[in-house]
Each structure stands twice: as structure tokens, then as C-alpha cells.
PDB file of N, CA and C in Angstrom:
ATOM      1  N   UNK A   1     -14.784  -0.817 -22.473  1.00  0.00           N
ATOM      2  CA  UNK A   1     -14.193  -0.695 -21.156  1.00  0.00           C
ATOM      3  C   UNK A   1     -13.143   0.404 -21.201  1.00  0.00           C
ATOM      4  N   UNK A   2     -13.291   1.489 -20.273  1.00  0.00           N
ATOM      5  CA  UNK A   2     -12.494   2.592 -20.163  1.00  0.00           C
ATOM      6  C   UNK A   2     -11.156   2.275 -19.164  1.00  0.00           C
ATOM      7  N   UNK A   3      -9.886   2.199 -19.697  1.00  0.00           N
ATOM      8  CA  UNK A   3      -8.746   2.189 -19.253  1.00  0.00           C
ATOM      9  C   UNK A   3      -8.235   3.571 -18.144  1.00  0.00           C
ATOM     10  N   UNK A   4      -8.181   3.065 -17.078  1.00  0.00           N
ATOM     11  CA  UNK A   4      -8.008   4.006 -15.677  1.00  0.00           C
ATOM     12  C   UNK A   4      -6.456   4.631 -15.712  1.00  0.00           C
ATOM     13  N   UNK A   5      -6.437   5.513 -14.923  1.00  0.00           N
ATOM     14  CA  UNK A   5      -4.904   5.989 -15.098  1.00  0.00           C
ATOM     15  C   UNK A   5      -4.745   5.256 -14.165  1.00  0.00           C
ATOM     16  N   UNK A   6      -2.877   4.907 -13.875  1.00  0.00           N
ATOM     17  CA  UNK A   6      -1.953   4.329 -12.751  1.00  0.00           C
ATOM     18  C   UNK A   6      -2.595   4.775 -11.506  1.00  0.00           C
ATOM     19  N   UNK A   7      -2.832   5.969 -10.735  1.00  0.00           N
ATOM     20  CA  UNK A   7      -2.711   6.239  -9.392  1.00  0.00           C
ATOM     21  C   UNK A   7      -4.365   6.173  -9.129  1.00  0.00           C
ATOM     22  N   UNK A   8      -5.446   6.014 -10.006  1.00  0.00           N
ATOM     23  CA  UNK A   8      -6.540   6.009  -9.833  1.00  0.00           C
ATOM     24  C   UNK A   8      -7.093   4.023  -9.318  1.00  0.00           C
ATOM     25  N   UNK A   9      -6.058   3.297 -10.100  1.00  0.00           N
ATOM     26  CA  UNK A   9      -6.221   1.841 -10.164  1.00  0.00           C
ATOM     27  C   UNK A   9      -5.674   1.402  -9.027  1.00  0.00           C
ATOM     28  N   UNK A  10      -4.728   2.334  -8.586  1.00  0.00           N
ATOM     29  CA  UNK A  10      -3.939   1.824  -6.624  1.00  0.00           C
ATOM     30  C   UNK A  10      -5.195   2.132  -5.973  1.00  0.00           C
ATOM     31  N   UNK A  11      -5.648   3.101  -6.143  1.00  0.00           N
ATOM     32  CA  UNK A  11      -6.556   3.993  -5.058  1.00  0.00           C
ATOM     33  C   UNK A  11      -7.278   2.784  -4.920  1.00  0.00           C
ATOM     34  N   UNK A  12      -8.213   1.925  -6.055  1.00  0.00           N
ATOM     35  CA  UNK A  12      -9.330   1.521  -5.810  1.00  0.00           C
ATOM     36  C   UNK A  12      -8.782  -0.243  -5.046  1.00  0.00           C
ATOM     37  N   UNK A  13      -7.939  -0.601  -4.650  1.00  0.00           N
ATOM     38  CA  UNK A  13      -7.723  -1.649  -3.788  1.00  0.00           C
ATOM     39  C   UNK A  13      -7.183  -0.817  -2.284  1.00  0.00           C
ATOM     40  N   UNK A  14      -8.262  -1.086  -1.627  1.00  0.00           N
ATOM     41  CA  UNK A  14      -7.567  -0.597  -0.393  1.00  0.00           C
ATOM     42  C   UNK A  14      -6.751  -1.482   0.377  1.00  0.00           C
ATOM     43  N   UNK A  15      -7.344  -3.295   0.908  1.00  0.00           N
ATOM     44  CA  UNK A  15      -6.343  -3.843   1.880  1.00  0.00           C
ATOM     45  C   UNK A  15      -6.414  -5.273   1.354  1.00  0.00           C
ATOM     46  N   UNK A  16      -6.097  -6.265   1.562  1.00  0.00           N
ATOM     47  CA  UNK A  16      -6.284  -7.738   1.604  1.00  0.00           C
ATOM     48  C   UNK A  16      -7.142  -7.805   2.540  1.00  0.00           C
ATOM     49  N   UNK A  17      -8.203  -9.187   2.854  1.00  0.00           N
ATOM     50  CA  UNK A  17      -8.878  -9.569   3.545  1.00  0.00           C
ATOM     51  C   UNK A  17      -8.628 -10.726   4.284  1.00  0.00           C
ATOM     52  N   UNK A  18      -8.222 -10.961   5.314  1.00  0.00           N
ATOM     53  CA  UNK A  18      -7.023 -12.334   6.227  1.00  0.00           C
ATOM     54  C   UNK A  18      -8.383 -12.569   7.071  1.00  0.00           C
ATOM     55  N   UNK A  19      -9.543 -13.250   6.736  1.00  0.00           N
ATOM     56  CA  UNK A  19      -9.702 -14.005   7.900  1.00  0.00           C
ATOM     57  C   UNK A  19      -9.852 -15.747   7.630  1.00  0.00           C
ATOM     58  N   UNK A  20     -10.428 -16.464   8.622  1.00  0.00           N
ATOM     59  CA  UNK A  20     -10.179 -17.820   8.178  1.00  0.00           C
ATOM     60  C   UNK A  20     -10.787 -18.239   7.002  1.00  0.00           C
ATOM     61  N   UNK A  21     -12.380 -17.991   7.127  1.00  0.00           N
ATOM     62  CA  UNK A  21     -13.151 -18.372   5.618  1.00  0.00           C
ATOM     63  C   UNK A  21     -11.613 -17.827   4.305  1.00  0.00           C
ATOM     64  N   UNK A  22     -10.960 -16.626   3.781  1.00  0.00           N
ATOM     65  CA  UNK A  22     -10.091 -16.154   3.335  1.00  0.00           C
ATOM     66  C   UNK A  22      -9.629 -16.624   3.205  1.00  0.00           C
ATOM     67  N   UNK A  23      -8.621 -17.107   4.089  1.00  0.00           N
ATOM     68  CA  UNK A  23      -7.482 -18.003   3.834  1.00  0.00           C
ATOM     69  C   UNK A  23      -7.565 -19.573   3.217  1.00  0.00           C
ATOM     70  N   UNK A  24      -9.132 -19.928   3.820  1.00  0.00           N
ATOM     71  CA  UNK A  24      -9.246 -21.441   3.005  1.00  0.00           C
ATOM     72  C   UNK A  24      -9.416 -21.417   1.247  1.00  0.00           C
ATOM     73  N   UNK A  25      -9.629 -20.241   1.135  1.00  0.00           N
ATOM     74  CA  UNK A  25      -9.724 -19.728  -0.439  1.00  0.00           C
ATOM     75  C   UNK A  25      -8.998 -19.697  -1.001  1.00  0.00           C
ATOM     76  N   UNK A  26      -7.372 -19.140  -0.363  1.00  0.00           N
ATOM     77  CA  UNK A  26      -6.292 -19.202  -0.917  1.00  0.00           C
ATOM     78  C   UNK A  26      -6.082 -20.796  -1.435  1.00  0.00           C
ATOM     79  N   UNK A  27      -6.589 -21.903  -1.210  1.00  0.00           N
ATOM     80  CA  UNK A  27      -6.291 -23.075  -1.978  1.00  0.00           C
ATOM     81  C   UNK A  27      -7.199 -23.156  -2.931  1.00  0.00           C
ATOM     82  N   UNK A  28      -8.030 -22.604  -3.179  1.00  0.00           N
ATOM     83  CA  UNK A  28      -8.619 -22.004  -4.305  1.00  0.00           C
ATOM     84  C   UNK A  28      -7.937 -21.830  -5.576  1.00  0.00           C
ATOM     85  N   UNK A  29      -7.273 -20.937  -5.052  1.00  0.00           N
ATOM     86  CA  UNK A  29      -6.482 -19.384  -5.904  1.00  0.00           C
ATOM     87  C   UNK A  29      -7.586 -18.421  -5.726  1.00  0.00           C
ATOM     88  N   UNK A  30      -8.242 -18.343  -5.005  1.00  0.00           N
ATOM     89  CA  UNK A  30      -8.895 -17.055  -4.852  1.00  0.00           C
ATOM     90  C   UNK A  30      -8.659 -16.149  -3.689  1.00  0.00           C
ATOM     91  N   UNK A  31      -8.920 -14.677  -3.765  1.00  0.00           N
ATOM     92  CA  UNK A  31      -8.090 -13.791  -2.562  1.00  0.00           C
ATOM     93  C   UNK A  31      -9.247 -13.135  -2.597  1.00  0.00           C
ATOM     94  N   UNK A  32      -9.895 -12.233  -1.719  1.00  0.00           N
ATOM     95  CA  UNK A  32     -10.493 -11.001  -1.073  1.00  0.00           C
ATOM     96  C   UNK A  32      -9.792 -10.189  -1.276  1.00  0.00           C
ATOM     97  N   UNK A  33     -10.110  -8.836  -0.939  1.00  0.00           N
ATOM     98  CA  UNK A  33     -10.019  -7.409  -1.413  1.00  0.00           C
ATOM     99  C   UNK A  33     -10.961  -6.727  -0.643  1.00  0.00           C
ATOM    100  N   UNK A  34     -10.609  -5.704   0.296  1.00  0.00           N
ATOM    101  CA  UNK A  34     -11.534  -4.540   0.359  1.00  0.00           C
ATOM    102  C   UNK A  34     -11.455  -3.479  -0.257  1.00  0.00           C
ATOM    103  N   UNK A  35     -12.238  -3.274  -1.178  1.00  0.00           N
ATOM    104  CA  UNK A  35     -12.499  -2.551  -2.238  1.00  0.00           C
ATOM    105  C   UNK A  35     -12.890  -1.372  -2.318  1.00  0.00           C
ATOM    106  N   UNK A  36     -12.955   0.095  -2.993  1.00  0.00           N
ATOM    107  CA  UNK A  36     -13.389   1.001  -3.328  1.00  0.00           C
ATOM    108  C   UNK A  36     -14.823   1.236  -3.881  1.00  0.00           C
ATOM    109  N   UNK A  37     -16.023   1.604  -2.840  1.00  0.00           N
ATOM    110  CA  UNK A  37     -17.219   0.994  -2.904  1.00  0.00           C
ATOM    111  C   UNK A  37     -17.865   1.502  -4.197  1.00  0.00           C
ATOM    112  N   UNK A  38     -17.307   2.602  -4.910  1.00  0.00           N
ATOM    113  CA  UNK A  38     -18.059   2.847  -6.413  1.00  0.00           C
ATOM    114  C   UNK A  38     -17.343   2.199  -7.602  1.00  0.00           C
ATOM    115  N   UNK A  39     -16.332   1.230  -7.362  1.00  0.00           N
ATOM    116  CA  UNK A  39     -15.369   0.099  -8.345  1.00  0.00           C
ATOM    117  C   UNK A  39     -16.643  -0.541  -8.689  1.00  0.00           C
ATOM    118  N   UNK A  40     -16.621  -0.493  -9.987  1.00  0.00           N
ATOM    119  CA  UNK A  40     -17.409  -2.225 -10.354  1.00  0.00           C
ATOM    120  C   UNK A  40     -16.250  -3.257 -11.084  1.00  0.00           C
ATOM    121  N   UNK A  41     -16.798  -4.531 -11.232  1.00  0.00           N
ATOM    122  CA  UNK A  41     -15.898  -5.655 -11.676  1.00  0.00           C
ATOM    123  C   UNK A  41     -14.645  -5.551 -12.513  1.00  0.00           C
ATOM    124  N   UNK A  42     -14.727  -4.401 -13.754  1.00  0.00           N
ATOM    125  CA  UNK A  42     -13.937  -4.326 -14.478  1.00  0.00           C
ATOM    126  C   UNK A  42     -13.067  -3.291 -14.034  1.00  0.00           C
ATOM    127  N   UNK A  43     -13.331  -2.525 -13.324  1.00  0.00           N
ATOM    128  CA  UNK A  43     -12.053  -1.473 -13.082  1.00  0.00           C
ATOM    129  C   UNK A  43     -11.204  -2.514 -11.962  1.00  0.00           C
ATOM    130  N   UNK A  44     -11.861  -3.509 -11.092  1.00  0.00           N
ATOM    131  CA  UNK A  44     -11.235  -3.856  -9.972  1.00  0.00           C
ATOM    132  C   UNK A  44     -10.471  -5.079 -10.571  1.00  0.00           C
ATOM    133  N   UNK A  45     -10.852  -5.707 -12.086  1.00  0.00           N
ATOM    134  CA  UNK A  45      -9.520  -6.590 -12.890  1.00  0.00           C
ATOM    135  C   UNK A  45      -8.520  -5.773 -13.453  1.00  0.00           C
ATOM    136  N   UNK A  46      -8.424  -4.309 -13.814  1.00  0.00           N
ATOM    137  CA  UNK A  46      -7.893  -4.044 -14.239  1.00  0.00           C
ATOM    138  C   UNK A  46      -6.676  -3.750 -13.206  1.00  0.00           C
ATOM    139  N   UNK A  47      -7.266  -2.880 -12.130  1.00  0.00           N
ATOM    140  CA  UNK A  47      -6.407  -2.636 -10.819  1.00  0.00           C
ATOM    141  C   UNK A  47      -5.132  -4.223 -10.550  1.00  0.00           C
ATOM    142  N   UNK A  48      -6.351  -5.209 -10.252  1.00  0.00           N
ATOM    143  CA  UNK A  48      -5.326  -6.273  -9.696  1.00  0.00           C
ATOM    144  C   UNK A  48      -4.509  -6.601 -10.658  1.00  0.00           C
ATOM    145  N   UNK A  49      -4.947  -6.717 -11.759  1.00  0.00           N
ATOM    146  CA  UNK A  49      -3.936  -7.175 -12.904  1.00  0.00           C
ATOM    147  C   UNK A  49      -2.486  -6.261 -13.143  1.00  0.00           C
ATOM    148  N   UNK A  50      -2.778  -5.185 -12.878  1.00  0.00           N
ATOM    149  CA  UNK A  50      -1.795  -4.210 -12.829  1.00  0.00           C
ATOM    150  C   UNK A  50      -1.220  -3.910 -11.751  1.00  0.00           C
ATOM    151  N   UNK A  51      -1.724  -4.335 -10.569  1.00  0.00           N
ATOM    152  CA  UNK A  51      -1.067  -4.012  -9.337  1.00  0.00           C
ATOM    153  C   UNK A  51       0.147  -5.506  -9.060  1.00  0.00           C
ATOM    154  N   UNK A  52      -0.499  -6.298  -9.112  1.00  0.00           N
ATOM    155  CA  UNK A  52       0.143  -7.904  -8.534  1.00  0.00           C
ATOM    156  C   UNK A  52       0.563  -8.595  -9.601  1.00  0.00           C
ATOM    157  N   UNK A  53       0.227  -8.339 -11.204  1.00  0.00           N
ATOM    158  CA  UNK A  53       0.574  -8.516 -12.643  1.00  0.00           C
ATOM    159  C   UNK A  53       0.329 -10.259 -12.522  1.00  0.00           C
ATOM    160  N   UNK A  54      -1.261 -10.599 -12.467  1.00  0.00           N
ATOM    161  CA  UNK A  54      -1.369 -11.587 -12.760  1.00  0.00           C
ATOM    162  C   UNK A  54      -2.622 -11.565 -13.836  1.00  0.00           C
ATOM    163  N   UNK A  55      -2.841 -12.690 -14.321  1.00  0.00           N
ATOM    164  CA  UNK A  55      -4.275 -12.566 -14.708  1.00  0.00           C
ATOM    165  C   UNK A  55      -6.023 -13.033 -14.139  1.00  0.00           C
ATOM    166  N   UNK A  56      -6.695 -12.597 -14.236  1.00  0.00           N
ATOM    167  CA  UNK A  56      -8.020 -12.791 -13.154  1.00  0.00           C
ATOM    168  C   UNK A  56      -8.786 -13.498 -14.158  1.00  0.00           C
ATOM    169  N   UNK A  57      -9.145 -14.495 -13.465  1.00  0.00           N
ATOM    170  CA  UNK A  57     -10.189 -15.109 -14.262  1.00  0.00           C
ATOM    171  C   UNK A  57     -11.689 -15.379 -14.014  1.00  0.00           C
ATOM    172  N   UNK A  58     -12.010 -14.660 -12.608  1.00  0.00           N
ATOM    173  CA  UNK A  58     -13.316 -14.382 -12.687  1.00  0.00           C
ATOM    174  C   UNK A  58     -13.539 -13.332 -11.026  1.00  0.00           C
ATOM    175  N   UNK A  59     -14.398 -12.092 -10.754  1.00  0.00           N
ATOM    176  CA  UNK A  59     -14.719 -11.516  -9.838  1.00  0.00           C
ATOM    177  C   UNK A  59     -16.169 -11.805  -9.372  1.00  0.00           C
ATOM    178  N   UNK A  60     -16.025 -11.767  -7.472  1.00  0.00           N
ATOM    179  CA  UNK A  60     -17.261 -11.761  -7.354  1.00  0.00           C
ATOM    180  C   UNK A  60     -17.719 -10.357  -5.842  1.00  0.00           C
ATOM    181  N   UNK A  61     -18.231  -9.549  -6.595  1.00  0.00           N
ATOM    182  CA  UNK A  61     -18.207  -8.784  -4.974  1.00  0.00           C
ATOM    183  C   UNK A  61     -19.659  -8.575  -4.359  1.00  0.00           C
ATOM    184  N   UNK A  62     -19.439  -7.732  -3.890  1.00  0.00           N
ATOM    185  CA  UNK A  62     -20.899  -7.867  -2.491  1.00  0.00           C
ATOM    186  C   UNK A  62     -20.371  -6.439  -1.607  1.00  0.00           C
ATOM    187  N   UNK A  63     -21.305  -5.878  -1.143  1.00  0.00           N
ATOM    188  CA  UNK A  63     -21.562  -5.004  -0.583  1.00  0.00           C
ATOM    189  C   UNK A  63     -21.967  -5.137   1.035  1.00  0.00           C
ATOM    190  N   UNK A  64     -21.205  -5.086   2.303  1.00  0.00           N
ATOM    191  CA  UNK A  64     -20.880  -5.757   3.267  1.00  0.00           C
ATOM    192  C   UNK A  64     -22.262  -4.901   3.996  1.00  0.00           C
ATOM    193  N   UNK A  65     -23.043  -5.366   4.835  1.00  0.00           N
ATOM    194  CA  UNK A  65     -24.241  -4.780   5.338  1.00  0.00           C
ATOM    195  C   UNK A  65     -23.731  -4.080   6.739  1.00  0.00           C
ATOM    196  N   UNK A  66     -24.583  -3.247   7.393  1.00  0.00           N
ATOM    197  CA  UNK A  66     -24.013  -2.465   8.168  1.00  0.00           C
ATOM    198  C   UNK A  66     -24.644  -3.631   9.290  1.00  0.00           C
ATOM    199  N   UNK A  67     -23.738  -3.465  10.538  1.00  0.00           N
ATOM    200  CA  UNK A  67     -23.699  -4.553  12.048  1.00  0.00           C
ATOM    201  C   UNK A  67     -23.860  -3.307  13.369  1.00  0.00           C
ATOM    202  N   UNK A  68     -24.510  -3.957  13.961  1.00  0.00           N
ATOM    203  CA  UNK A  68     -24.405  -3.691  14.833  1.00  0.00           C
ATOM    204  C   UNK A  68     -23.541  -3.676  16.145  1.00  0.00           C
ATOM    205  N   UNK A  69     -22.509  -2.959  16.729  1.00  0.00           N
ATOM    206  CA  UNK A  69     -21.510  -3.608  17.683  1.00  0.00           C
ATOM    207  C   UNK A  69     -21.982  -2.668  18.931  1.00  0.00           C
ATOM    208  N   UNK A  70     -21.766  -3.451  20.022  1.00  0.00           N
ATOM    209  CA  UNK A  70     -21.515  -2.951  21.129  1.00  0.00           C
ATOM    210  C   UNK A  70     -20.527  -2.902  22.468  1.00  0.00           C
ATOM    211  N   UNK A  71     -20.141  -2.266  22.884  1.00  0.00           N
ATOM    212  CA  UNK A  71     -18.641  -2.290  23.249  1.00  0.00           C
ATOM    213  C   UNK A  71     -19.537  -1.312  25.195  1.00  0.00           C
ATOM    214  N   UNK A  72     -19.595  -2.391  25.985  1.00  0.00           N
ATOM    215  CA  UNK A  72     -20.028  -1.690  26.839  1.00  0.00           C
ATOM    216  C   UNK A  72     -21.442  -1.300  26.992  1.00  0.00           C
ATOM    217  N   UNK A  73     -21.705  -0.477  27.096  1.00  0.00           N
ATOM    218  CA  UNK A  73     -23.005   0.501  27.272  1.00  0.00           C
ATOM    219  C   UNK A  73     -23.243   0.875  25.852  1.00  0.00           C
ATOM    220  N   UNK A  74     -22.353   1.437  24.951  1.00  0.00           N
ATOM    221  CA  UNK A  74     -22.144   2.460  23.744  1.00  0.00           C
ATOM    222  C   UNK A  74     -22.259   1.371  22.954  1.00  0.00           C
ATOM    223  N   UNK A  75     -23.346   2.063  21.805  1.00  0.00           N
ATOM    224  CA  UNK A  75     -23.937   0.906  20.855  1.00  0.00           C
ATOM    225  C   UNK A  75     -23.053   1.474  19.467  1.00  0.00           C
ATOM    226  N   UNK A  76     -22.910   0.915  18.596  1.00  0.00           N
ATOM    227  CA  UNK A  76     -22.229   1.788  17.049  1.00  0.00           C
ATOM    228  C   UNK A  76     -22.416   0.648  16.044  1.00  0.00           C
ATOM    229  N   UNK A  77     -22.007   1.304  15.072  1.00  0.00           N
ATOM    230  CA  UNK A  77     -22.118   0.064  13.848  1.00  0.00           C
ATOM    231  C   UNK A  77     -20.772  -0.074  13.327  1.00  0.00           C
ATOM    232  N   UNK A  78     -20.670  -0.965  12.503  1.00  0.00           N
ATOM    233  CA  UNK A  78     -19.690  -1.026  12.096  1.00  0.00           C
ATOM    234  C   UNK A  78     -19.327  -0.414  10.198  1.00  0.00           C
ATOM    235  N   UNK A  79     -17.866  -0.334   9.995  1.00  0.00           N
ATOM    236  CA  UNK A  79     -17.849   0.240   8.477  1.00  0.00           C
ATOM    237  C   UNK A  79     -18.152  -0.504   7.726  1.00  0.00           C
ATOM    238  N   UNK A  80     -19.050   0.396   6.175  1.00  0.00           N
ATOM    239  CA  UNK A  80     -19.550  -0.532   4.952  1.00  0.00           C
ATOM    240  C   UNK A  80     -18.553  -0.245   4.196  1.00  0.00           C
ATOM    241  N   UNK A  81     -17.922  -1.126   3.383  1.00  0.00           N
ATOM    242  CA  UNK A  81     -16.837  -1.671   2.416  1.00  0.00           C
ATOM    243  C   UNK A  81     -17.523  -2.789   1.472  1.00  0.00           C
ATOM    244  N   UNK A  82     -16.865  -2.760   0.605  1.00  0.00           N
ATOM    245  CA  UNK A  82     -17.158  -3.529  -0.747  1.00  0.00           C
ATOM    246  C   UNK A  82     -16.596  -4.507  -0.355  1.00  0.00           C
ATOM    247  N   UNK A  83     -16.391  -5.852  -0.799  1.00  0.00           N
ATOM    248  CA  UNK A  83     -15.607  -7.068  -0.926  1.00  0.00           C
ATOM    249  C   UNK A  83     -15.717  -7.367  -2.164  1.00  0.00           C
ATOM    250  N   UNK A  84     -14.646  -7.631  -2.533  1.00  0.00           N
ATOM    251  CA  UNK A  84     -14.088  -8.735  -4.061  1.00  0.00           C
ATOM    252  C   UNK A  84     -13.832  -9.998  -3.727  1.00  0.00           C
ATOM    253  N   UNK A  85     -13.694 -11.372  -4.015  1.00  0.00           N
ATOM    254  CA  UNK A  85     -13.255 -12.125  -4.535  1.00  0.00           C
ATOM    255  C   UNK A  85     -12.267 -12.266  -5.709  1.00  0.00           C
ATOM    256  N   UNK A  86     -11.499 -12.593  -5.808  1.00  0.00           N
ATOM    257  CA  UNK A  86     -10.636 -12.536  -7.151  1.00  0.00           C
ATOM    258  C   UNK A  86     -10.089 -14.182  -7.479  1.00  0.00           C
ATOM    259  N   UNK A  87     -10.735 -14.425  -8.392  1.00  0.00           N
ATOM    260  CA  UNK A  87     -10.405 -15.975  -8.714  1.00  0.00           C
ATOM    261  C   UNK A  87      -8.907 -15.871  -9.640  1.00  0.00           C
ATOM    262  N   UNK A  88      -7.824 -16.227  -9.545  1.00  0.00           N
ATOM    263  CA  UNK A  88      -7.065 -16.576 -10.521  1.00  0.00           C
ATOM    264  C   UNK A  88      -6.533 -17.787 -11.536  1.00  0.00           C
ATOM    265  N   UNK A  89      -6.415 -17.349 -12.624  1.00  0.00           N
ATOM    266  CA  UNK A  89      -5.747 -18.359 -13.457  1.00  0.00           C
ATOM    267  C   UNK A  89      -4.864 -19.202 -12.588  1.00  0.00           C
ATOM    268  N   UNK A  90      -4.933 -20.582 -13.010  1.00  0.00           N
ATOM    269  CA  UNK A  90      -3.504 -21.631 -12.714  1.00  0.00           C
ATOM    270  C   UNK A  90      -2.469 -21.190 -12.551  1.00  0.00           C
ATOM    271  N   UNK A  91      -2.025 -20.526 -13.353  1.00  0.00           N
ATOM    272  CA  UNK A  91      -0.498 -19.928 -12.839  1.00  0.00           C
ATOM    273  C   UNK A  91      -0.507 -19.311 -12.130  1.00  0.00           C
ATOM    274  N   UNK A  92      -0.754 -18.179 -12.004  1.00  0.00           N
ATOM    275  CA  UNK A  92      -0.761 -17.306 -11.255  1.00  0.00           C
ATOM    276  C   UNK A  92      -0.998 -17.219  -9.552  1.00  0.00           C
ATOM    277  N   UNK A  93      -0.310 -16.333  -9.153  1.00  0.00           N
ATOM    278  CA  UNK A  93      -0.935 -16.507  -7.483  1.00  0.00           C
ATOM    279  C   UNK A  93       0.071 -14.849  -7.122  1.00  0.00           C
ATOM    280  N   UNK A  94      -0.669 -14.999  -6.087  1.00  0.00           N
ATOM    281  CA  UNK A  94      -0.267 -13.198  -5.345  1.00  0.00           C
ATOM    282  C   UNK A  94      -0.003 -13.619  -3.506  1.00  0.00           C
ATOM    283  N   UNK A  95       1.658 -13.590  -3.460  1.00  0.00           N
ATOM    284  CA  UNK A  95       2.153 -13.525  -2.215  1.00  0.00           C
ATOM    285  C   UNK A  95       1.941 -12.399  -1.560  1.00  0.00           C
ATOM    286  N   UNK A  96       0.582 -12.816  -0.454  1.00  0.00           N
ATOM    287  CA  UNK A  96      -0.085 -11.827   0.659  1.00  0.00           C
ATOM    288  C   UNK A  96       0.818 -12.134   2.194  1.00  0.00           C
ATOM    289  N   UNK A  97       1.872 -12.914   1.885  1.00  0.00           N
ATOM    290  CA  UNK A  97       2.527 -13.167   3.388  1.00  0.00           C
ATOM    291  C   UNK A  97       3.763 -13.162   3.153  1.00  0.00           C
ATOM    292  N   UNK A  98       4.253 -12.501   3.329  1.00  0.00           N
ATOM    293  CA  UNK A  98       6.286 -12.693   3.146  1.00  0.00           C
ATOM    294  C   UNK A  98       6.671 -13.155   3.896  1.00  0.00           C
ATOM    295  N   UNK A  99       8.275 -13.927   3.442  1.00  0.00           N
ATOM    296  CA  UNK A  99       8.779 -15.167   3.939  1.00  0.00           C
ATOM    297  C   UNK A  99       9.469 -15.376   5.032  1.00  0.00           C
ATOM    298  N   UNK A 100       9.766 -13.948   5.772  1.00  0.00           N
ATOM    299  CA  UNK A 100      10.667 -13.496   7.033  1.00  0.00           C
ATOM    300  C   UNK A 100      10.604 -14.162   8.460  1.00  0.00           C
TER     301      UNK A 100
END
């Protein structure tokens, strides 16, 4: 396994993923990720581990299929993005909501 530089391992997490299925995961310990679609599993443990400094104890991603939307008359699709799963160890956990 080839060790990534610092600004290459930010790049490849682009956002958190907040919807409801998501959030019931968080009692999991597991979080979503929209991901950097040429990441595979091991660059995207290395990223989180180094970004949020926890440890991962198992990934699962998927490749989001393209949709169809329509808004009116005007038909379009929607963007393809990667998704992660990120299961964590017991200890660990990653505050996606601050306390304000």
C-alpha cells in the first residue's frame, strides 16, 4: 500500500453525507463520504484516518448511478459521485455536527 502525500488525502474526501438512511448509521458508528471517484478503499482509510484521526475498521463504497430529474419541461440527470461507508472502531467517532 502506497502512502499518499497530506494535500492529495484532503482532496480525496469531498463532503459528509446527511441524509436520514445516514444518520440512522451514525448509531452504528458508521458515516458516509462523498468520495473522489478514482479513490479505492485503501487510499480512502488512509485519508479518514488522517483527516478525523480515528481508526476505520471496515469500508464499503458504491458508485452512485446516474437519475434522471426533471424540473419543469427541462429533463437533466443528476451528478455521479462515489459513496463510502466508513465503519469505526468502538472508540472512536467523528463529530459531523457542532455543538452551537
Amino acid at each position: 500500500m502506497k502512502k499518499l502525500e497530506k494535500p492529495v488525502l484532503i482532496s480525496l474526501i469531498k463532503h459528509p453525507i446527511i441524509t436520514d438512511k445516514s444518520t440512522k448509521l451514525l448509531e452504528k458508528n458508521q458515516y458516509s463520504f462523498a468520495v473522489d471517484r478514482k479513490a479505492n478503499k485503501a487510499n480512502i482509510k488512509q485519508a479518514i484516518e488522517y483527516i478525523f484521526n480515528v481508526q476505520v475498521k471496515k469500508i464499503n463504497t458504491s458508485n452512485t448511478p446516474i437519475k434522471k430529474k426533471r424540473v419543469g419541461k427541462f429533463i437533466g440527470v443528476t451528478k455521479r459521485y462515489k459513496k463510502a461507508i466508513v465503519s469505526l472502531h468502538k472508540d472512536n467517532n467523528i463529530n459531523l455536527f457542532s455543538d452551537n
